[in-house]
C-alpha atoms as a PDB file:
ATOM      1  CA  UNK A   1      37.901 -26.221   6.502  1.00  0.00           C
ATOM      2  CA  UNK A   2      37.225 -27.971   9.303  1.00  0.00           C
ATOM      3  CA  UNK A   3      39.456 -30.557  11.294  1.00  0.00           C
ATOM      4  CA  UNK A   4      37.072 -33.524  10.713  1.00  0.00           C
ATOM      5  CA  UNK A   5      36.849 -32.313   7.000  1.00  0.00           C
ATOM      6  CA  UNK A   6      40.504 -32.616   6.540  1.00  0.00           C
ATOM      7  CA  UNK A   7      40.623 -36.092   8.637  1.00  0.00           C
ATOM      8  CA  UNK A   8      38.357 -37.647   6.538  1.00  0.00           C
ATOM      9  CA  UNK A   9      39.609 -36.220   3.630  1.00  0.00           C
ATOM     10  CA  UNK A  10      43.203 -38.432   4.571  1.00  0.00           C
ATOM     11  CA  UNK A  11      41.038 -41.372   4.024  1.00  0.00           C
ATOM     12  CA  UNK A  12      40.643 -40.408   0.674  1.00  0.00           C
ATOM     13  CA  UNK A  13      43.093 -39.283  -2.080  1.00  0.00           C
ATOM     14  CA  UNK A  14      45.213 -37.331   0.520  1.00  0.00           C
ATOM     15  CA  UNK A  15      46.039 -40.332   2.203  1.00  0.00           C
ATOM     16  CA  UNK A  16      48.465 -41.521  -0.231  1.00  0.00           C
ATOM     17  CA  UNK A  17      49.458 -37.811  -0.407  1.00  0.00           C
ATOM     18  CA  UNK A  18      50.055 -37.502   2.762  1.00  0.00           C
ATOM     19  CA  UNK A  19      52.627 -40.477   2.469  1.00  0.00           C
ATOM     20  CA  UNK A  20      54.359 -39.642  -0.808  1.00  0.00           C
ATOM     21  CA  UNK A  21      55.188 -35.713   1.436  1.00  0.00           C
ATOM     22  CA  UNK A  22      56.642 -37.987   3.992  1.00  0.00           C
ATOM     23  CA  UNK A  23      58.635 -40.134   1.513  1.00  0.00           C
ATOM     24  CA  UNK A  24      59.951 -36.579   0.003  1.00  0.00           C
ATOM     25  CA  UNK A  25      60.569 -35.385   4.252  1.00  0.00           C
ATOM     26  CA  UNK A  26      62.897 -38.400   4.739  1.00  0.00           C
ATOM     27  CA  UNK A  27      64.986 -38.465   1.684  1.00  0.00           C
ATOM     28  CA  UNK A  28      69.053 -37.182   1.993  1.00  0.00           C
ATOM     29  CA  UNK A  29      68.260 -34.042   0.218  1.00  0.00           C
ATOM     30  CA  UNK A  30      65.226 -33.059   2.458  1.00  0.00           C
ATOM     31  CA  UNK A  31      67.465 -33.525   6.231  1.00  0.00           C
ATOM     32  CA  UNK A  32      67.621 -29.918   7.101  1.00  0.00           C
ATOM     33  CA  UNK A  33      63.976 -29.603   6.148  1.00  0.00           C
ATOM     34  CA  UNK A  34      63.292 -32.610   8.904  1.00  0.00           C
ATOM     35  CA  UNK A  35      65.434 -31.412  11.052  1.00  0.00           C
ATOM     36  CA  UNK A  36      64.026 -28.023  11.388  1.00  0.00           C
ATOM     37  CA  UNK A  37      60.597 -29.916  11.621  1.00  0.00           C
ATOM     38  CA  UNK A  38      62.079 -32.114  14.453  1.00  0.00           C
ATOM     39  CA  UNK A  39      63.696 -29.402  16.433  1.00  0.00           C
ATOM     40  CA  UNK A  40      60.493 -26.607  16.267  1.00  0.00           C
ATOM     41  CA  UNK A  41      60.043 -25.586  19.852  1.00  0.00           C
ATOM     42  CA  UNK A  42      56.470 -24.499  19.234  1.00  0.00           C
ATOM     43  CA  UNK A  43      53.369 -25.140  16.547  1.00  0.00           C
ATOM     44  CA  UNK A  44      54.217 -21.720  15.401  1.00  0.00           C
ATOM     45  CA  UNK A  45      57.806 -22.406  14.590  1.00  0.00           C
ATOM     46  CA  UNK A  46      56.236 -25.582  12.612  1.00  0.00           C
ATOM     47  CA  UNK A  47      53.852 -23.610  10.682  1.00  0.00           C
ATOM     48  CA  UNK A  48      56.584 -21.329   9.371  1.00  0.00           C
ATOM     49  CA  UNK A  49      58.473 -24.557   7.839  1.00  0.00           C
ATOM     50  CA  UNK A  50      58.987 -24.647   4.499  1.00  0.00           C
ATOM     51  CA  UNK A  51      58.226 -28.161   4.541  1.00  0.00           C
ATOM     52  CA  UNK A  52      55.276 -27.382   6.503  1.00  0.00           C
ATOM     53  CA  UNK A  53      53.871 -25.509   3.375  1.00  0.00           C
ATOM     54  CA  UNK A  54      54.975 -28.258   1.272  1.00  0.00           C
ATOM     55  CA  UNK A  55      52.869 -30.680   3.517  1.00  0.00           C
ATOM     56  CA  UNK A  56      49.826 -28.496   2.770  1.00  0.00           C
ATOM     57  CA  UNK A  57      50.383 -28.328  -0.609  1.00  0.00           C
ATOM     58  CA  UNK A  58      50.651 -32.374  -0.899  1.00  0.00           C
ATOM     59  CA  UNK A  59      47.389 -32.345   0.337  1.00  0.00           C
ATOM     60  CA  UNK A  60      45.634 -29.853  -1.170  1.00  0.00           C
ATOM     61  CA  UNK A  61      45.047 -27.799   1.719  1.00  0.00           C
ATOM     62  CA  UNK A  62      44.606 -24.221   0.885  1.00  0.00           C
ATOM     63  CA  UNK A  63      46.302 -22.238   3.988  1.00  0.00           C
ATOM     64  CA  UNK A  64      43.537 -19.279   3.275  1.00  0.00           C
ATOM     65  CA  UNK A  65      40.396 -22.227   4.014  1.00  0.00           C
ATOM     66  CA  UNK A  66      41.901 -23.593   6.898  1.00  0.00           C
ATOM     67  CA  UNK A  67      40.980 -22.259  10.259  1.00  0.00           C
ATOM     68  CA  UNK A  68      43.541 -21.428  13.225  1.00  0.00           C
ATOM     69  CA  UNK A  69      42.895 -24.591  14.827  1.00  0.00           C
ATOM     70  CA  UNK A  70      43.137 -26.512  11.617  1.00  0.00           C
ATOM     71  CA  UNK A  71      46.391 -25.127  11.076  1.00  0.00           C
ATOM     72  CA  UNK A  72      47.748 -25.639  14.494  1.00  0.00           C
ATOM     73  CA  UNK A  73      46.744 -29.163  14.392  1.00  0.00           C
ATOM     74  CA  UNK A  74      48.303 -29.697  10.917  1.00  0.00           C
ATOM     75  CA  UNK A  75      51.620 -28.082  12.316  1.00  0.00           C
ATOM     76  CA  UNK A  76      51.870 -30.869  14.972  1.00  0.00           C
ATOM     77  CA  UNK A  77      51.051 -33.272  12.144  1.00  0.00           C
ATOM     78  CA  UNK A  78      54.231 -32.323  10.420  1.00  0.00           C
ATOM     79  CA  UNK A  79      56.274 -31.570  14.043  1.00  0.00           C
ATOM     80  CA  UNK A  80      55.327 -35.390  14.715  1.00  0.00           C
ATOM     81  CA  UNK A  81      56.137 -36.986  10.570  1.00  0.00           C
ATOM     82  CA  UNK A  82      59.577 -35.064  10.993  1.00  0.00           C
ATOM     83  CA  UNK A  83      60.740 -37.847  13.745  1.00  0.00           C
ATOM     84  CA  UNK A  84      58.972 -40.818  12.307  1.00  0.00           C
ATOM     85  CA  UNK A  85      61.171 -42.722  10.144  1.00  0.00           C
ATOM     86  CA  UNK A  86      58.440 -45.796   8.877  1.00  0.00           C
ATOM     87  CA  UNK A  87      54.839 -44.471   7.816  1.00  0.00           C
ATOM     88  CA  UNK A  88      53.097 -48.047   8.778  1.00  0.00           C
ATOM     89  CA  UNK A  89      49.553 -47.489   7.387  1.00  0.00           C
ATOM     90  CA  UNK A  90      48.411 -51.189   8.670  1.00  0.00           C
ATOM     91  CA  UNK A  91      49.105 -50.821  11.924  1.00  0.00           C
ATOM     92  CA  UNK A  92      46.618 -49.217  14.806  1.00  0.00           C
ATOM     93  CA  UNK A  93      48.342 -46.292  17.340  1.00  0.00           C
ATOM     94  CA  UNK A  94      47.082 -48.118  20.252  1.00  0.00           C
ATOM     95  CA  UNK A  95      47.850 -52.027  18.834  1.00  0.00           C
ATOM     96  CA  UNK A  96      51.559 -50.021  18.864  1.00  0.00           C
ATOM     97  CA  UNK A  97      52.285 -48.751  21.867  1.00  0.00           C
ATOM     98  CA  UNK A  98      50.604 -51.514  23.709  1.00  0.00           C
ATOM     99  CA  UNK A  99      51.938 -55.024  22.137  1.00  0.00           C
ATOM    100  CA  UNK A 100      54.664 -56.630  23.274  1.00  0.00           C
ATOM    101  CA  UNK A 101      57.933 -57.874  21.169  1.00  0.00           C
ATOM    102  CA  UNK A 102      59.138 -60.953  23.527  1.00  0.00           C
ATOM    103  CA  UNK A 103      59.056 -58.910  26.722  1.00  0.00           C
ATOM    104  CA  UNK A 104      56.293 -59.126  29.738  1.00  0.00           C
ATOM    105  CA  UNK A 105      55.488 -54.858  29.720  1.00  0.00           C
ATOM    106  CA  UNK A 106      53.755 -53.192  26.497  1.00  0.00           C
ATOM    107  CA  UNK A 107      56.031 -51.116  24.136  1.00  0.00           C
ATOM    108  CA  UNK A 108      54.758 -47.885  26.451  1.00  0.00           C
ATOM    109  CA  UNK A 109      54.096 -47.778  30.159  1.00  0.00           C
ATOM    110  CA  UNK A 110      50.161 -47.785  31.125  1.00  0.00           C
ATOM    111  CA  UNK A 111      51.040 -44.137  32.994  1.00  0.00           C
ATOM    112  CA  UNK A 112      52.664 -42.676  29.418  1.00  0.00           C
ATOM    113  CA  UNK A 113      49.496 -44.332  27.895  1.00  0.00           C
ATOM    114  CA  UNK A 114      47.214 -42.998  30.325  1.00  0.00           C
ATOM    115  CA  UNK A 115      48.754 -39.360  29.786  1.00  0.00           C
ATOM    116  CA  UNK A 116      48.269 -39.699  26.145  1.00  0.00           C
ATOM    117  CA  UNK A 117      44.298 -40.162  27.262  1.00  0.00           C
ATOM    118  CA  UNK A 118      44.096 -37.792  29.600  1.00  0.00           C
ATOM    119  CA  UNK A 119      45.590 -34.906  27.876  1.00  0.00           C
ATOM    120  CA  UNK A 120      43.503 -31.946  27.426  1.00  0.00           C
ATOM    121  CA  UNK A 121      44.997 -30.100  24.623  1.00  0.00           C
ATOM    122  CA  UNK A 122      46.639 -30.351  21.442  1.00  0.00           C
ATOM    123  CA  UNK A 123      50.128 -28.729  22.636  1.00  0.00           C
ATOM    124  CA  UNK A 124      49.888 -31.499  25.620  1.00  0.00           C
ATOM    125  CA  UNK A 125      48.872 -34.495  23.347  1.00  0.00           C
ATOM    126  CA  UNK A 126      51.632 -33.190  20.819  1.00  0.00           C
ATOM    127  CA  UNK A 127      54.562 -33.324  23.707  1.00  0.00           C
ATOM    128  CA  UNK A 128      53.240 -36.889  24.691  1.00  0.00           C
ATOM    129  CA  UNK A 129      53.219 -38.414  20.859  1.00  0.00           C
ATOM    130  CA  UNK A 130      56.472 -36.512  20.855  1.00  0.00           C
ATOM    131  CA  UNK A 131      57.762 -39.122  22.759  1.00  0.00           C
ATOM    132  CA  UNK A 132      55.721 -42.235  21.961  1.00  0.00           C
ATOM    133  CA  UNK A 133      57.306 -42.023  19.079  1.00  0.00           C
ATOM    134  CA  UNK A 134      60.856 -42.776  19.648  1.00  0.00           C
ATOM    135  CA  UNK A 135      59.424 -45.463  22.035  1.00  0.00           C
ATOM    136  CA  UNK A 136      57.669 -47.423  19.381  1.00  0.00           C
ATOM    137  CA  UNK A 137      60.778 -47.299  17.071  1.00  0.00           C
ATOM    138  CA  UNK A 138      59.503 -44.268  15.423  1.00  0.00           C
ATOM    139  CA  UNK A 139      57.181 -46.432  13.172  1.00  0.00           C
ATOM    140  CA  UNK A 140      53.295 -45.426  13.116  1.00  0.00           C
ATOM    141  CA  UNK A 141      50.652 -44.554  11.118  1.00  0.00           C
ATOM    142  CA  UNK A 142      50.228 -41.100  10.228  1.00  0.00           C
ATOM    143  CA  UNK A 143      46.488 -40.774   9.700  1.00  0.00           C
ATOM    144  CA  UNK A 144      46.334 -42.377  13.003  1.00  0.00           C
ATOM    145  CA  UNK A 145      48.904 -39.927  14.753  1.00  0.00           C
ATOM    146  CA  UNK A 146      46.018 -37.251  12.601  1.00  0.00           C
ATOM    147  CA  UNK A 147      43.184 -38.377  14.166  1.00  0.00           C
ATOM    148  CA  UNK A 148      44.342 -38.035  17.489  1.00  0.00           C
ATOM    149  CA  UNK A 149      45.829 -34.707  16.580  1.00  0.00           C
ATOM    150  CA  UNK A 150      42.673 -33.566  14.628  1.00  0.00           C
ATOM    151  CA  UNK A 151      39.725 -35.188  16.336  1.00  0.00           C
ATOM    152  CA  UNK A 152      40.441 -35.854  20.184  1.00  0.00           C
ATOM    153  CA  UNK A 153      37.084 -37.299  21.414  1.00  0.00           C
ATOM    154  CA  UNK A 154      35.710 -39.841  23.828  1.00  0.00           C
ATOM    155  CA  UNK A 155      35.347 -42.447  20.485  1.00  0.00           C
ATOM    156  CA  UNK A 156      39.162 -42.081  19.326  1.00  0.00           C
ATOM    157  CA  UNK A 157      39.967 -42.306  22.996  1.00  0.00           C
ATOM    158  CA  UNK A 158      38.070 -45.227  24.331  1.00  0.00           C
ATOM    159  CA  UNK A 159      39.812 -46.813  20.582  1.00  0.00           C
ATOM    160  CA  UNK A 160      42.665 -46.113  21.234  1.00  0.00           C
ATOM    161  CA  UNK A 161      42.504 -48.067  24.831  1.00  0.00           C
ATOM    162  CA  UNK A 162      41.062 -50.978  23.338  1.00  0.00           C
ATOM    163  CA  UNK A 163      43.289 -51.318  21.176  1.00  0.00           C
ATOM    164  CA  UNK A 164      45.947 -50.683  23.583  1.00  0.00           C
ATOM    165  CA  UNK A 165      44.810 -53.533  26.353  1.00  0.00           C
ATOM    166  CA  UNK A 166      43.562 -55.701  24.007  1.00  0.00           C
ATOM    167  CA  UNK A 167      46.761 -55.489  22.125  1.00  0.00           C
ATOM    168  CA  UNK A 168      48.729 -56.762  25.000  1.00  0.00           C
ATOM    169  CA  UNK A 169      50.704 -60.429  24.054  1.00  0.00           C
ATOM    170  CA  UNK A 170      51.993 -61.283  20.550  1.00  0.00           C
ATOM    171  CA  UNK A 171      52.241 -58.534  17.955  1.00  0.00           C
ATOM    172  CA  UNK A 172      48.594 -58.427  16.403  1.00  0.00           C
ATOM    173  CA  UNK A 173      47.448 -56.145  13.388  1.00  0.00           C
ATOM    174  CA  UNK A 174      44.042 -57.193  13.976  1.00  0.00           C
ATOM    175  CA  UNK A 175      41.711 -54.491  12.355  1.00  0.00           C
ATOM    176  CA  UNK A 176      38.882 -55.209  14.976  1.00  0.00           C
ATOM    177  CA  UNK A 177      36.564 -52.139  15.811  1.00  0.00           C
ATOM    178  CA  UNK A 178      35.869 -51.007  19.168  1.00  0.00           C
ATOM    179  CA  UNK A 179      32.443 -52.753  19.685  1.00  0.00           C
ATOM    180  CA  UNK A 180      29.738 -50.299  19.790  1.00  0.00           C
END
């Protein structure tokens, strides 16, 4: 399976899926699970999760149709649910790291945000979101948080600014496209 197979398959069915796995990740009984999750050092380390396999399952992903790349990606899917605490399917990546709650600078710095758009590969983008994360109150979107994970392009990028600068000022959930 590709990764733009499985991306557009969390707009779908799966994307409720995907939710009701995290739900299951941040219950009491399911800490160790998230903690292991949390605390993997490497994709590899992630993909040998239990709850890793319990993601794929959720969605229907068979590990035997899924190629390297598609499972690497998926890995940092789960690396990066296992440290957010509120899956906040209304709200844009870039509308969340750039708007501002009462204070004059975004929620992240232009130069974390300009990382986050420059990095090359999914191990660098991982160690960025890593810590966007905790700076936007570990509350995202997790099919956004896929995308960039699963389809890193000039479209999702030049999004994700928009959203970001246009974002600045009060908290907006506007749902606005990038203009074409």
């Amino acid at each position: 399976m590709s990764l733009r197979w499985i991306l557009h398959s969390l707009h779908g069915p799966e994307r409720s899926r995907l939710g009701e796995w995290h739900q299951e990740l941040l219950k009491k009984e399911s800490r160790g699970d998230r903690a292991q999750l949390r605390r993997a050092a490497t994709l590899e380390e992630a993909a040998l999760a239990p709850a890793f396999y319990r993601m794929l399952q959720s969605l229907r992903l068979p590990e035997q149709d899924l190629t390297p790349e598609a499972l690497k990606a998926l890995a940092a899917l789960a690396m990066i649910a296992a440290r957010v605490d509120t899956n906040l399917s209304s709200r844009r990546l870039g509308l969340s790291l750039g708007t501002q709650t009462g204070k004059k600078d975004p929620e992240v710095s232009e130069a974390r945000f300009r990382r986050l758009l420059e990095s090359a590969d999914l191990e660098e983008r991982l160690a960025i979101l890593r810590r966007l994360v905790a700076l936007i109150d570990k509350t995202v979107d997790l099919r956004e948080i896929a995308a960039v994970l699963l389809d890193w392009n000039a479209d999702r990028r030049r999004q994700l600014a928009y959203d970001y600068y246009t974002g600045f000022g009060p908290a907006s959930d506007s749902k606005e496209e990038f203009p074409s």
